[in-house]
C-alpha atoms as a PDB file:
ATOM      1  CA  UNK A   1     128.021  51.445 118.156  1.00  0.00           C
ATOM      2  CA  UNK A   2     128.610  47.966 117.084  1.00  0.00           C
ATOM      3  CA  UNK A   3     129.190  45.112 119.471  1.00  0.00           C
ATOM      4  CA  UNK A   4     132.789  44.874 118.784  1.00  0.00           C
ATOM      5  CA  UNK A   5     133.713  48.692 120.281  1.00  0.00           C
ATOM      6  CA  UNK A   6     133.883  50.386 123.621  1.00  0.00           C
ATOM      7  CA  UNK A   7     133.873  53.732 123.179  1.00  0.00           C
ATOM      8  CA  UNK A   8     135.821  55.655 125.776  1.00  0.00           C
ATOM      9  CA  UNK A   9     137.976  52.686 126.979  1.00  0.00           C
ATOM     10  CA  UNK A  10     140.589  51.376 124.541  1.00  0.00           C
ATOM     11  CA  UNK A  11     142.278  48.919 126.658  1.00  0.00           C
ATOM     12  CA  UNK A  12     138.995  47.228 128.313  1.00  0.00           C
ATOM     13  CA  UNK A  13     139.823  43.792 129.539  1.00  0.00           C
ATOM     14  CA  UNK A  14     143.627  44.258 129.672  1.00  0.00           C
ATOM     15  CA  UNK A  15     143.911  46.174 132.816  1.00  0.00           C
ATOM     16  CA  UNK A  16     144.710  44.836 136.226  1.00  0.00           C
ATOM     17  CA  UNK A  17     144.803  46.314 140.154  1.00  0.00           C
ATOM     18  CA  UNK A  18     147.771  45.575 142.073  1.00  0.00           C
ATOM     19  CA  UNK A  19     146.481  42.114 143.723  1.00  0.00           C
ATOM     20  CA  UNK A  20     145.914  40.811 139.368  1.00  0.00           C
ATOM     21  CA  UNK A  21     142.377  41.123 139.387  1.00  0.00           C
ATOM     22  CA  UNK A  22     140.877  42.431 136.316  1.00  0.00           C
ATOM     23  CA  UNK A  23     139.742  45.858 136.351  1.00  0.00           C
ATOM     24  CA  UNK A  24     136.050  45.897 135.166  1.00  0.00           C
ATOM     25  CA  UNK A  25     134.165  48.604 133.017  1.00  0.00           C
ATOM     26  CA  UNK A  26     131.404  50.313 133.778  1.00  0.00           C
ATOM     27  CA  UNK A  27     129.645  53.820 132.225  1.00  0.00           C
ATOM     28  CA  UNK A  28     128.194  56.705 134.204  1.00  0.00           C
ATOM     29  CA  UNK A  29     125.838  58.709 131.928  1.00  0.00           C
ATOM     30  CA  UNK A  30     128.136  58.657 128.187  1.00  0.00           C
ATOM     31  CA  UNK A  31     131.434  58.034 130.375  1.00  0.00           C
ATOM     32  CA  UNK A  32     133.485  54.863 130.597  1.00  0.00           C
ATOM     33  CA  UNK A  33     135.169  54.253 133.587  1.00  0.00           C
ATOM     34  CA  UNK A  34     137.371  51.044 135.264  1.00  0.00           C
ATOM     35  CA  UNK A  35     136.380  50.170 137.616  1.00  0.00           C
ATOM     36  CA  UNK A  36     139.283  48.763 140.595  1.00  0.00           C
ATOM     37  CA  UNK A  37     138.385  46.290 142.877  1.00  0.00           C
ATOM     38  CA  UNK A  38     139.741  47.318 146.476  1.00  0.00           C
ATOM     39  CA  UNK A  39     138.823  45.013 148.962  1.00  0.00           C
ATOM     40  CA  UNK A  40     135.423  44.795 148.258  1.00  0.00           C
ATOM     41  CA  UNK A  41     135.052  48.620 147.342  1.00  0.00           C
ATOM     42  CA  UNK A  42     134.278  49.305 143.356  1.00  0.00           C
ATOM     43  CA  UNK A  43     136.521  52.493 142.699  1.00  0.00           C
ATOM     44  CA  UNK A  44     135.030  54.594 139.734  1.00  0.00           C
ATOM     45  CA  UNK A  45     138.348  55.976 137.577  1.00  0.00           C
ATOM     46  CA  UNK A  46     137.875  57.382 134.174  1.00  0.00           C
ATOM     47  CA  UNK A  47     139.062  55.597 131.550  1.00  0.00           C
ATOM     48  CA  UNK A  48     140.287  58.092 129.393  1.00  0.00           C
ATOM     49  CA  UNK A  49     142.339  59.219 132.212  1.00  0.00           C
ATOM     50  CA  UNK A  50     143.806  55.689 132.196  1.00  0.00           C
ATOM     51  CA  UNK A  51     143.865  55.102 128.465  1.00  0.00           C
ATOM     52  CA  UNK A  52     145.647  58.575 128.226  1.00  0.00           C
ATOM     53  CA  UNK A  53     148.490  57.519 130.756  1.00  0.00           C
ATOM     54  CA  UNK A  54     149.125  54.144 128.596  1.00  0.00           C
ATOM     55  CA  UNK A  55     149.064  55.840 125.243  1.00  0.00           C
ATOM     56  CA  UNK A  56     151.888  58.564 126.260  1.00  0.00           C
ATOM     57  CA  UNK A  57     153.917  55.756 128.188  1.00  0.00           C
ATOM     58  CA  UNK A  58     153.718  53.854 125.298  1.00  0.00           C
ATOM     59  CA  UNK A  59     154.743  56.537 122.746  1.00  0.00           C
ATOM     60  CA  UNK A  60     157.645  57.714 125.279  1.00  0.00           C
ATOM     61  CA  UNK A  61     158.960  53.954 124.992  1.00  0.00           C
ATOM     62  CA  UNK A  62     158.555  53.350 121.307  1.00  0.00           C
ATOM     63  CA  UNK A  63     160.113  57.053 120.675  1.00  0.00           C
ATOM     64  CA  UNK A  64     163.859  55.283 119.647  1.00  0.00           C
ATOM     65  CA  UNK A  65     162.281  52.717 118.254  1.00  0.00           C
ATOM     66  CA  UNK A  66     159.930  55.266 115.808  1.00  0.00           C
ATOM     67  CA  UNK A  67     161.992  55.333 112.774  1.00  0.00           C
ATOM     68  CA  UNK A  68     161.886  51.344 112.309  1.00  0.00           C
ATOM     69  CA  UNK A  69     158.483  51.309 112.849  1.00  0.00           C
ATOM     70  CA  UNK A  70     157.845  53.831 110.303  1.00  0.00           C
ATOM     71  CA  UNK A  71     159.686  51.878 107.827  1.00  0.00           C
ATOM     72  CA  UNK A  72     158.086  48.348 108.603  1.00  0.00           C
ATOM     73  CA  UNK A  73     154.141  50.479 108.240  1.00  0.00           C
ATOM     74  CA  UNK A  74     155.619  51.763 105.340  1.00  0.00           C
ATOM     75  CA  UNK A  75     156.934  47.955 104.135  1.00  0.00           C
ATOM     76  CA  UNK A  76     153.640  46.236 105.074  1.00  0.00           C
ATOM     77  CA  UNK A  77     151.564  48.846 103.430  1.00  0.00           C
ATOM     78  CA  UNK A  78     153.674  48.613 100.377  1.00  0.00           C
ATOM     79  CA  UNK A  79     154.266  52.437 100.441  1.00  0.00           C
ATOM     80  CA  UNK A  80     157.284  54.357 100.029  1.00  0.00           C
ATOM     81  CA  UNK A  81     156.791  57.716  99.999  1.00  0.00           C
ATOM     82  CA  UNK A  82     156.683  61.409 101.558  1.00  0.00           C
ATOM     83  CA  UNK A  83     152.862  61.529 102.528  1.00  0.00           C
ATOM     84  CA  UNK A  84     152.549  58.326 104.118  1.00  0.00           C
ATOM     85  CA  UNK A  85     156.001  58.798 106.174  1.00  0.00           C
ATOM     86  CA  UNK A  86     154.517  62.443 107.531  1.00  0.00           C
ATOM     87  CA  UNK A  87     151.241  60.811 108.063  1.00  0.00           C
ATOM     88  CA  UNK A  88     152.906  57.767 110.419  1.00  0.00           C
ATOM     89  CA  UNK A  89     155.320  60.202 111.816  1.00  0.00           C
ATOM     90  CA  UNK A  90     152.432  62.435 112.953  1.00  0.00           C
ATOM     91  CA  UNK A  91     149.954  59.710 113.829  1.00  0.00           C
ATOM     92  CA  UNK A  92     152.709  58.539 116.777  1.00  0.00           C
ATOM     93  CA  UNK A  93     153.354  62.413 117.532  1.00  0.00           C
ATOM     94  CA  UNK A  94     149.067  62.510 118.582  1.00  0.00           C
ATOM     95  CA  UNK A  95     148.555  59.380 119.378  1.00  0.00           C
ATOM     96  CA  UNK A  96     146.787  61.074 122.581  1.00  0.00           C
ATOM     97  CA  UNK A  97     144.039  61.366 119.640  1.00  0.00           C
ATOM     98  CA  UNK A  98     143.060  57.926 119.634  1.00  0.00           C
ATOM     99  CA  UNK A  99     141.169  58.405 123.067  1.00  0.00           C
ATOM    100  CA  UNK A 100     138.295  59.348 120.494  1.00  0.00           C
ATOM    101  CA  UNK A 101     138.513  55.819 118.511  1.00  0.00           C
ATOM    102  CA  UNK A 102     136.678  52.805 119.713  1.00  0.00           C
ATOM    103  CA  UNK A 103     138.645  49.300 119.681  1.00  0.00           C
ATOM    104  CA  UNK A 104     137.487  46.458 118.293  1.00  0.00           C
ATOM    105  CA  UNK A 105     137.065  43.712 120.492  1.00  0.00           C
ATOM    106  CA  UNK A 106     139.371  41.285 118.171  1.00  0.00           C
ATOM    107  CA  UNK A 107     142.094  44.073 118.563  1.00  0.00           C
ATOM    108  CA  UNK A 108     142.065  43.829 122.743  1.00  0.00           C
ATOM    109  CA  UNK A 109     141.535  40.050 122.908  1.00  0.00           C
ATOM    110  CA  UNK A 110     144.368  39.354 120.088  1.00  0.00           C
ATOM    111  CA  UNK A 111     146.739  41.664 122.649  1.00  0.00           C
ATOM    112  CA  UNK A 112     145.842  39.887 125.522  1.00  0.00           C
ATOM    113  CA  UNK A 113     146.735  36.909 123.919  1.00  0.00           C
ATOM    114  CA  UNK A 114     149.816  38.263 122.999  1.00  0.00           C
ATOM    115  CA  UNK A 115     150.183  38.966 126.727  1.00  0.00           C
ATOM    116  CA  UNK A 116     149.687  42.858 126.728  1.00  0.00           C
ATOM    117  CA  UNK A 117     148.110  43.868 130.623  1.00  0.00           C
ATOM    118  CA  UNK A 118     148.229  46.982 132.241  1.00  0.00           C
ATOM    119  CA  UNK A 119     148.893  47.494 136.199  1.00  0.00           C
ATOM    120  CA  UNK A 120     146.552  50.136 137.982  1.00  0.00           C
ATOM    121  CA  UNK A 121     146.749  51.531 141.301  1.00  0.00           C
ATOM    122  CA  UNK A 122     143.500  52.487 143.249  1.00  0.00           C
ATOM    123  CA  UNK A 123     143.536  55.935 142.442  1.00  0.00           C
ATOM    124  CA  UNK A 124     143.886  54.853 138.491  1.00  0.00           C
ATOM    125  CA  UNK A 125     147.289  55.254 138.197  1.00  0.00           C
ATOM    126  CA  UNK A 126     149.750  53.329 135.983  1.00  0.00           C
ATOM    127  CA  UNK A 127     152.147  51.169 137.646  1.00  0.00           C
ATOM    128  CA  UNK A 128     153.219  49.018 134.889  1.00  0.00           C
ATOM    129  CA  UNK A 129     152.208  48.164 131.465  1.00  0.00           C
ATOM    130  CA  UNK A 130     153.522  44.599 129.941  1.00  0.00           C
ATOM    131  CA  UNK A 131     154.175  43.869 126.269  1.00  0.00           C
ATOM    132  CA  UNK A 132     155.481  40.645 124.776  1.00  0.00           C
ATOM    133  CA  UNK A 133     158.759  40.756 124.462  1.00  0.00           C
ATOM    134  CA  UNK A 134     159.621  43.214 127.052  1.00  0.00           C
ATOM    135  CA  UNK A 135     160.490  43.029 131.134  1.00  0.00           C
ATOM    136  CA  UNK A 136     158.204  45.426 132.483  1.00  0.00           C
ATOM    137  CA  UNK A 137     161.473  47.483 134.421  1.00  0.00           C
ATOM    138  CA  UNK A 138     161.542  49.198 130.259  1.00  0.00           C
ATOM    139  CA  UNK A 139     158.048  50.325 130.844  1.00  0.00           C
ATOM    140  CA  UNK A 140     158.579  51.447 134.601  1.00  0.00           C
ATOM    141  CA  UNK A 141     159.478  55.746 135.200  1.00  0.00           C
END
């Protein structure tokens, strides 16, 4: 493992409790958890329960948007054809499968710049998740 990853929590440093203080990470053993401050009380959640719960929200919401972004990948790679279109296409379908890549730490501090933050309950839960560009009542169930 390099300096630049955190295995087992994708979106370290861009997730908030309730009251907009920053969730921490911590491991037990091999396992990443957040950890949400509560009053004083450090509550242990696992982070690939939490990462899960943003990846799916986020695929749900970019769902009508899929085809377009398909087509820009496609653009910006400079590739137009069959393979790399099924390849995208499938790559949103799991995206549940990037729980097992690590994030550089570039990757998270260039979205928090771009003003990506995730919302999280006490129990771990996702209350809101905020990208650029859009209110957070779009991200809301």
């Amino acid at each position: 493992m390099t300096n630049t990853e955190t295995p087992g929590a994708l979106f370290a440093g861009l997730i908030f409790n309730e009251a907009g203080e920053p969730v921490e990470l911590s491991y037990i053993g091999d396992e990443a958890h957040y950890v949400v401050l509560d009053a004083g009380f450090r509550r242990h959640v696992l982070a690939r329960d939490v990462d899960r719960q943003i990846l799916l929200r986020m695929r749900e919401h970019m769902e009508p948007y899929k085809d377009e972004a398909v087509e820009e990948v496609m653009r910006m790679m400079g590739r137009d054809d069959l393979f790399t279109k099924a390849m995208l296409d499938a790559s949103i379908k799991n995206v549940d499968q990037a729980l097992d890549q690590a994030v550089p730490t570039e990757v998270r501090t260039w979205l928090g710049m771009l003003g990506f933050r995730v919302v999280v309950d006490l129990h771990g839960e996702v209350v809101d998740v905020e990208i650029p560009g859009q209110t957070g009542e779009e991200w809301d169930d």
